[in-house]
C-alpha atoms as a PDB file:
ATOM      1  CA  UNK A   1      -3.643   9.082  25.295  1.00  0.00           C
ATOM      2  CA  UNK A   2      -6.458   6.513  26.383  1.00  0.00           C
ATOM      3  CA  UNK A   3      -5.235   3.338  27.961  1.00  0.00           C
ATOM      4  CA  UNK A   4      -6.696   1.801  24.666  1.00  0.00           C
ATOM      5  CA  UNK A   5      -4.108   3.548  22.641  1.00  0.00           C
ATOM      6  CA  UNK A   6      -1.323   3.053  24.923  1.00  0.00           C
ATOM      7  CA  UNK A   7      -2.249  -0.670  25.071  1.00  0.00           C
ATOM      8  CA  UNK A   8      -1.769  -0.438  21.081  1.00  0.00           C
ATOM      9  CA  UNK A   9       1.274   1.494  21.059  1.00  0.00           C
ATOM     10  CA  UNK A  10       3.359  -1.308  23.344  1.00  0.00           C
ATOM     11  CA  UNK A  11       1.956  -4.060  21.076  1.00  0.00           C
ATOM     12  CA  UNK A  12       2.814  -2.190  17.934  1.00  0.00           C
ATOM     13  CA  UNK A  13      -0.407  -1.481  16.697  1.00  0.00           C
ATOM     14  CA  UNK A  14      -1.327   1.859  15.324  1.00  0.00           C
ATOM     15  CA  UNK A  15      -3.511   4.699  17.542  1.00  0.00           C
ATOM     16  CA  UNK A  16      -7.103   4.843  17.090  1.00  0.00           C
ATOM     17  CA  UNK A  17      -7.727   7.583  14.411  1.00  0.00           C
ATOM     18  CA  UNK A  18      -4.169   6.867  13.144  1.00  0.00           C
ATOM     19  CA  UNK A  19      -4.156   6.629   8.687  1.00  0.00           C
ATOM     20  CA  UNK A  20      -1.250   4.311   7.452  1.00  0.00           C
ATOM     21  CA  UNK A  21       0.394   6.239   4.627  1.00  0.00           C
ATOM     22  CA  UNK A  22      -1.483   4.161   1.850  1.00  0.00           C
ATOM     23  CA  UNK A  23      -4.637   5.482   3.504  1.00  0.00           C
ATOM     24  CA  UNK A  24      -3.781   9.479   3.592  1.00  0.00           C
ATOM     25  CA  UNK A  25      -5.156  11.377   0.921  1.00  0.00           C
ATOM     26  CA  UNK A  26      -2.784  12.227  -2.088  1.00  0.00           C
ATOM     27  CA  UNK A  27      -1.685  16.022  -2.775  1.00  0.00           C
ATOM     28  CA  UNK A  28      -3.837  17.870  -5.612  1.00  0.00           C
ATOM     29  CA  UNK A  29      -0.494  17.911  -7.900  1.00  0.00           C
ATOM     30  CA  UNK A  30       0.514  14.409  -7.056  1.00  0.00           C
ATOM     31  CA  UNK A  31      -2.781  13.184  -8.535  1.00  0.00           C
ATOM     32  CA  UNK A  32      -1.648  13.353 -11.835  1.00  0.00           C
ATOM     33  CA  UNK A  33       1.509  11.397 -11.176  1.00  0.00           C
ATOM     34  CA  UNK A  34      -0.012   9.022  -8.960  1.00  0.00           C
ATOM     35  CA  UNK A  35      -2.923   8.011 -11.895  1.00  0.00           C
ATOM     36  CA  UNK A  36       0.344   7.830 -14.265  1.00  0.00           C
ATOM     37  CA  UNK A  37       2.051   5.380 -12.028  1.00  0.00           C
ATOM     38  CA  UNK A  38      -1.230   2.963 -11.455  1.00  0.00           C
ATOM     39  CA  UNK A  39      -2.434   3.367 -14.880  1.00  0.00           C
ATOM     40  CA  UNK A  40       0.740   4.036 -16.998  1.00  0.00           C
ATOM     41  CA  UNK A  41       1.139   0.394 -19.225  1.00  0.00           C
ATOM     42  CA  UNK A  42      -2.817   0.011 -19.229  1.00  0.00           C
ATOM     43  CA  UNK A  43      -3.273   2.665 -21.462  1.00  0.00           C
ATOM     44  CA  UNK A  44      -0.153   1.788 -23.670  1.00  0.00           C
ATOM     45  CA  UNK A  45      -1.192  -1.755 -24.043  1.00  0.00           C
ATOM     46  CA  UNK A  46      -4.987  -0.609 -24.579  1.00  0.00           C
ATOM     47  CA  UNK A  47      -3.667   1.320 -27.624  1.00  0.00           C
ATOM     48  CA  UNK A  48      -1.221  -0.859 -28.614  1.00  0.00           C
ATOM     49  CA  UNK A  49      -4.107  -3.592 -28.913  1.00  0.00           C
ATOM     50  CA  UNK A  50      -6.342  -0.931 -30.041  1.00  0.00           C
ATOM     51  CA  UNK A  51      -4.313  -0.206 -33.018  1.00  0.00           C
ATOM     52  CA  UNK A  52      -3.450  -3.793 -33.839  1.00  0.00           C
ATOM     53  CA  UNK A  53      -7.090  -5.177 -33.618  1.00  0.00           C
ATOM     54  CA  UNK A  54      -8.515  -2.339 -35.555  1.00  0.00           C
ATOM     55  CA  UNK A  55      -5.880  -2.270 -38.460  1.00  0.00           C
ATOM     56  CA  UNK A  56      -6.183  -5.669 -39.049  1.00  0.00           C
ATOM     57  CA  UNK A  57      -9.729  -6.010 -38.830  1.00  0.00           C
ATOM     58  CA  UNK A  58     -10.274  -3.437 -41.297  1.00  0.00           C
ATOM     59  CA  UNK A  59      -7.701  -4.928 -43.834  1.00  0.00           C
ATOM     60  CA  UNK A  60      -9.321  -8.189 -43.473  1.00  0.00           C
ATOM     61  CA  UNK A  61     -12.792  -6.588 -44.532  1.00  0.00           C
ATOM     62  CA  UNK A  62     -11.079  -4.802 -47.442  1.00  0.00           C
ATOM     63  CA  UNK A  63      -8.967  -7.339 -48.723  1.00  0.00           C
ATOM     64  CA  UNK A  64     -11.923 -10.281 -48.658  1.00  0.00           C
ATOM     65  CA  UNK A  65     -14.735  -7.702 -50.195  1.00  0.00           C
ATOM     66  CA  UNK A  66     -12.983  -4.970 -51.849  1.00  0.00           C
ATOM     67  CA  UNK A  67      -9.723  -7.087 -53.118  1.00  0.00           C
ATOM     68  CA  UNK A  68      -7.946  -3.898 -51.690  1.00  0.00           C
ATOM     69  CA  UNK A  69      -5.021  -3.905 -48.596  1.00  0.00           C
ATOM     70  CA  UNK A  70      -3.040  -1.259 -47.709  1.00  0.00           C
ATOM     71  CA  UNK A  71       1.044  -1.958 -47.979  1.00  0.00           C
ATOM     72  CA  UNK A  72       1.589  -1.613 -44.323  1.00  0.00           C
ATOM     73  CA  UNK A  73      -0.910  -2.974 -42.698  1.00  0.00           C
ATOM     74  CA  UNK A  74       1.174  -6.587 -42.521  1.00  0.00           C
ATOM     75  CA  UNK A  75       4.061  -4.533 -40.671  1.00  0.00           C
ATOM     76  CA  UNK A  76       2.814  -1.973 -38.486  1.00  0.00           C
ATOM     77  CA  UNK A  77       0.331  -4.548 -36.350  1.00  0.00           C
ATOM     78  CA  UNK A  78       3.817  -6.185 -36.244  1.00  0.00           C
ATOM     79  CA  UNK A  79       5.602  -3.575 -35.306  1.00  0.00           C
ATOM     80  CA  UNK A  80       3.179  -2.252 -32.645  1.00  0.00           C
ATOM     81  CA  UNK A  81       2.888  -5.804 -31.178  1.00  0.00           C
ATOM     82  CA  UNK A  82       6.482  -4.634 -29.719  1.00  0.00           C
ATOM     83  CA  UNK A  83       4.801  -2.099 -27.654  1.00  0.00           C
ATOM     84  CA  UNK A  84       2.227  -4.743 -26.371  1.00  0.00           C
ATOM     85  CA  UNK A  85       4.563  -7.167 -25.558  1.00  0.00           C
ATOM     86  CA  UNK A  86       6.927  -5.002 -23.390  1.00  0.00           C
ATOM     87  CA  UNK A  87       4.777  -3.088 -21.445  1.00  0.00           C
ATOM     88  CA  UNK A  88       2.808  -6.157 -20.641  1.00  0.00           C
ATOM     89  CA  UNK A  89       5.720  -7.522 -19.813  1.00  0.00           C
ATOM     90  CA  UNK A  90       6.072  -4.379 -17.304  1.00  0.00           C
ATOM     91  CA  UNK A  91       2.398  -4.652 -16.196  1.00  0.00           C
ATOM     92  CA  UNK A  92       3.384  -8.059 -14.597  1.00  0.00           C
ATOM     93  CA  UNK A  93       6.240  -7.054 -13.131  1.00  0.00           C
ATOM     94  CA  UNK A  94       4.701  -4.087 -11.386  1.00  0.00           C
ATOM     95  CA  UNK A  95       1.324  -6.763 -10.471  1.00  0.00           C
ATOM     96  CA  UNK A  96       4.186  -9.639  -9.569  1.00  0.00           C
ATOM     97  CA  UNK A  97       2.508 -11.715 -11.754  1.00  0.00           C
ATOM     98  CA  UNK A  98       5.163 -13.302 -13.545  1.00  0.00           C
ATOM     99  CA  UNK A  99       6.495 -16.727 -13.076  1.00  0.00           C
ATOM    100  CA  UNK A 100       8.198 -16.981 -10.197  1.00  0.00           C
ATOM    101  CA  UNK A 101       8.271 -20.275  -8.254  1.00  0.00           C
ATOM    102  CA  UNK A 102       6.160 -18.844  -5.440  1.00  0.00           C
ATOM    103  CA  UNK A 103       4.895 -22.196  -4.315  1.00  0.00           C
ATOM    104  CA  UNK A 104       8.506 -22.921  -3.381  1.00  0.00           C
ATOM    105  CA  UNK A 105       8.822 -19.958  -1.888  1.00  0.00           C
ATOM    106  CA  UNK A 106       6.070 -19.238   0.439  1.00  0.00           C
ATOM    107  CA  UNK A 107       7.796 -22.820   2.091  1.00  0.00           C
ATOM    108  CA  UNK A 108      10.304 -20.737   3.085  1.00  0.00           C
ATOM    109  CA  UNK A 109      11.420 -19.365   6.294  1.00  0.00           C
ATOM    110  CA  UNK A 110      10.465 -15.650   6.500  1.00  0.00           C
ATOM    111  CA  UNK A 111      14.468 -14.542   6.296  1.00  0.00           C
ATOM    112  CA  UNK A 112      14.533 -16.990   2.886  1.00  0.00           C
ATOM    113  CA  UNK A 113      11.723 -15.512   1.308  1.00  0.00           C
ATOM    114  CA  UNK A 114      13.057 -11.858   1.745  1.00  0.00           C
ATOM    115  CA  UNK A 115      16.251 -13.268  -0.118  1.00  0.00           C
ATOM    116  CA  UNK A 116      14.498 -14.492  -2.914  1.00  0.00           C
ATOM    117  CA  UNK A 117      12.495 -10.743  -2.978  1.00  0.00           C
ATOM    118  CA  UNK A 118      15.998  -9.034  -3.309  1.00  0.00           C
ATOM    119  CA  UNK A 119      17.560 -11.780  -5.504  1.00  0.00           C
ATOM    120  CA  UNK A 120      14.825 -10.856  -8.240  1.00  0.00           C
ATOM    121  CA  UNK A 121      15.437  -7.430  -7.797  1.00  0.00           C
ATOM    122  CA  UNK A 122      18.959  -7.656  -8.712  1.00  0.00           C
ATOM    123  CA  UNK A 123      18.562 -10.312 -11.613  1.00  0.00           C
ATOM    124  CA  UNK A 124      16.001  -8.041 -12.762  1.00  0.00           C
ATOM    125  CA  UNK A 125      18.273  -4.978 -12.904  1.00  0.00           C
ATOM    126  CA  UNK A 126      20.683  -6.644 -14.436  1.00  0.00           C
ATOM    127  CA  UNK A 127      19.068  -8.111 -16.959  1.00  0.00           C
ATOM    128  CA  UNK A 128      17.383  -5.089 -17.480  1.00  0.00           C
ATOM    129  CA  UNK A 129      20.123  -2.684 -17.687  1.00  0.00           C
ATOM    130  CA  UNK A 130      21.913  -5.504 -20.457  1.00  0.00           C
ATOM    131  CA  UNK A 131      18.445  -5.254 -22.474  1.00  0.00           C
ATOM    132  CA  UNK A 132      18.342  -1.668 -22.255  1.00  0.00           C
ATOM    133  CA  UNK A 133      22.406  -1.164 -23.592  1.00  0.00           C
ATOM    134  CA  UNK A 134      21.980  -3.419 -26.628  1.00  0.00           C
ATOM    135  CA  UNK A 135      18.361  -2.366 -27.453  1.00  0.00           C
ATOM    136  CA  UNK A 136      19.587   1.441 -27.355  1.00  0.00           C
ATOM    137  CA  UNK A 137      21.891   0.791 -30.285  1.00  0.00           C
ATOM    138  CA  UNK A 138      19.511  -1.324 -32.320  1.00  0.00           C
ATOM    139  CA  UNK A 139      16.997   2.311 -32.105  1.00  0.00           C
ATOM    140  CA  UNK A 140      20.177   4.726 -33.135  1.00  0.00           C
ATOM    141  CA  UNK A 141      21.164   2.146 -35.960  1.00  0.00           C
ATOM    142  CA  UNK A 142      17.418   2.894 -37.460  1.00  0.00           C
ATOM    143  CA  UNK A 143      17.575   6.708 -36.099  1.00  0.00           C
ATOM    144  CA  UNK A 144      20.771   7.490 -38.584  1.00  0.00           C
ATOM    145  CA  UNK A 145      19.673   4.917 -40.806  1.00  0.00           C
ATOM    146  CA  UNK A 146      16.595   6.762 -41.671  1.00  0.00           C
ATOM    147  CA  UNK A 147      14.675   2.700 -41.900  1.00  0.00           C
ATOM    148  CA  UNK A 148      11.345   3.440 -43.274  1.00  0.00           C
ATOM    149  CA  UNK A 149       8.331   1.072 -42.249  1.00  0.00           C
ATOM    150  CA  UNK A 150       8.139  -1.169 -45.124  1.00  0.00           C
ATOM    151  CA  UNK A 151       5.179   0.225 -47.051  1.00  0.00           C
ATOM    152  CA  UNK A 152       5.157   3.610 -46.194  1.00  0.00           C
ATOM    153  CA  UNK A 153       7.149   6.661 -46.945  1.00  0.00           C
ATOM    154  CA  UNK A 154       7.127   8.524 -43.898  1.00  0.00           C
ATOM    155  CA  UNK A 155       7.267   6.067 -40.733  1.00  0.00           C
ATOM    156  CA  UNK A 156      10.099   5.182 -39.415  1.00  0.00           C
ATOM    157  CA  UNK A 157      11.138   1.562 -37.481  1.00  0.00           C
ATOM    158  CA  UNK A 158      12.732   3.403 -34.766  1.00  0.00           C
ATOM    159  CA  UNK A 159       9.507   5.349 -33.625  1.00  0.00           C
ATOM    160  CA  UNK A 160       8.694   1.235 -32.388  1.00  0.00           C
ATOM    161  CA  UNK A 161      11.877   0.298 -31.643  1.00  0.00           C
ATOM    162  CA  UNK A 162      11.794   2.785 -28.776  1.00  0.00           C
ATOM    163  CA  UNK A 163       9.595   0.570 -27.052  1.00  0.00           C
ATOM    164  CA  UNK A 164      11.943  -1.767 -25.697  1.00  0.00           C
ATOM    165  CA  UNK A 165      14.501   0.356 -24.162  1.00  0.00           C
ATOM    166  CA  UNK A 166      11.507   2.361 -22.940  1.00  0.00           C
ATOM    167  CA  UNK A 167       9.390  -0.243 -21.341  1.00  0.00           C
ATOM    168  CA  UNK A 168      12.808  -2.039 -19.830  1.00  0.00           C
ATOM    169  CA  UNK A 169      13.781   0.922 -18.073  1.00  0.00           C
ATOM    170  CA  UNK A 170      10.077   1.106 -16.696  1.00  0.00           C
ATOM    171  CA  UNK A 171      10.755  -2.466 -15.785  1.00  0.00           C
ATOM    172  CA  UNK A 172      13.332  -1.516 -13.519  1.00  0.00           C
ATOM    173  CA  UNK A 173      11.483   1.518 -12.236  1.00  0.00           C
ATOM    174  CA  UNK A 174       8.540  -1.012 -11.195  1.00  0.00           C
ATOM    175  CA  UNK A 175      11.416  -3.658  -9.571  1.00  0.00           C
ATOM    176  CA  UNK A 176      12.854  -1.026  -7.217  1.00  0.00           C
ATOM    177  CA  UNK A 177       9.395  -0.156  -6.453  1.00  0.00           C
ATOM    178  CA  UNK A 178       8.630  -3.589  -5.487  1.00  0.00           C
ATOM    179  CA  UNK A 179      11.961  -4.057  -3.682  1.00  0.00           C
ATOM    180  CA  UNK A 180      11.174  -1.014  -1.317  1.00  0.00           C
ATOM    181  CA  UNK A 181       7.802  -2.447  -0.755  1.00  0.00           C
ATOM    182  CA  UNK A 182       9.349  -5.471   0.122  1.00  0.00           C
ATOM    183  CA  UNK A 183      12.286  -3.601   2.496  1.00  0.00           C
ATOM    184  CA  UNK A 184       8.951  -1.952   3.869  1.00  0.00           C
ATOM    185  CA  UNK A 185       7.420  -4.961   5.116  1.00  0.00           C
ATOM    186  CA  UNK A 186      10.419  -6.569   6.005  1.00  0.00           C
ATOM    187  CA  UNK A 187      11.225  -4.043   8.547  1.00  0.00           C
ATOM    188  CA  UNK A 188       7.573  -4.558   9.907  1.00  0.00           C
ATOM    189  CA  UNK A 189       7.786  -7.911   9.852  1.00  0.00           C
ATOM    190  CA  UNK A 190       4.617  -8.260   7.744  1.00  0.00           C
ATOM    191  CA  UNK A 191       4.037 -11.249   4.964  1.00  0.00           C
ATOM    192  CA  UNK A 192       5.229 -10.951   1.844  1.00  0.00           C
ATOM    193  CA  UNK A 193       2.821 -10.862  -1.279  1.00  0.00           C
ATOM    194  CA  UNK A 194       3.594 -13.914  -2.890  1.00  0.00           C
ATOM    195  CA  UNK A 195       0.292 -14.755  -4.627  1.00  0.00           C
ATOM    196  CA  UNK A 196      -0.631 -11.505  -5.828  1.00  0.00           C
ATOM    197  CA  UNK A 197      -3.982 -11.535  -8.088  1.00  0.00           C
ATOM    198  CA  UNK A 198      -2.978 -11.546 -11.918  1.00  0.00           C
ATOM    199  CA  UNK A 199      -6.435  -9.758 -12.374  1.00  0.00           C
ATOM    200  CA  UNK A 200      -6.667  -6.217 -11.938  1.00  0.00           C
END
């Protein structure tokens, strides 16, 4: 070890040549996984939107010029919009772009602002796990129901309501990935991400 390195180690910098484990390359059957994790609620809300935009755009053409409209096309969009809405709502989570008070926060002292990191967690859960209880009996009241999308004969309300329990307990799985994050650089001592970029 070079005096360089040894300099490093005692101030707690890494080694030259050293890779912090965000920088070493991902196993060949992790890939999958890890392109599922970043990219996961994009693609739901992409066809989510997707089918939304295009069913109503299309009924909009045919009811105006052709004076026709298919009988679902004023509850599926609807419908679909549940999927949109929840996984969003799990997009910002995982992005920590949802409102939370981070001007008062990054006033804090460091010890205060890890609180606040772990007191989110927990509401979070919590809130989640109520969501996910009473939302789980809403979809098995349409499952043995057999509720039929109103204007069709085939497609049934609980296919959709299975996006709330669903995204909710993706919610969660995106909170305790935060909160180890957070545990992560509280043990380094590094800043906290409180103005993370709602663009991405």
């Amino acid at each position: 070890m070079s005096h360089q390195d040894m300099a490093k180690a005692t101030t707690g910098e890494a080694p030259a040549g050293a890779t912090s484990p965000e920088a070493r390359p991902t196993s060949l059957w992790l890939k999958p996984i890890k392109w599922l994790d970043d990219h996961l609620e994009k693609v739901i809300i992409l066809i989510a939107y997707s089918g939304m935009a295009g069913i109503i755009f299309v009924e909009v053409i045919r009811r105006f010029f052709f004076s026709l409209q298919a009988p679902w096309s004023t509850s599926i969009p609807v419908l679909l919009f549940l999927w949109l809405t929840w996984f969003g709502a799990s997009l910002n989570v995982k992005q920590r772009s949802h409102l939370s008070l981070n001007e008062i926060r990054m006033r804090l002292p460091y010890g205060g602002q890890f609180a606040c990191q772990v007191l989110d967690a927990v509401l979070w859960i919590g809130f989640g796990a109520m969501v996910i209880y009473y939302t789980k009996a809403q979809v098995e009241l349409a499952y043995m129901n057999f509720a039929i999308v109103p204007g069709t004969d085939n497609v049934m309300q609980w296919w959709f309501y299975l996006a709330t329990p669903l995204a909710w307990i993706l919610i969660i799985i995106r909170v305790l990935q935060n909160l180890a994050s957070d545990v992560g650089r509280y043990r380094r001592r590094e800043p906290f991400n409180l103005q993370p970029a709602i663009m991405d």
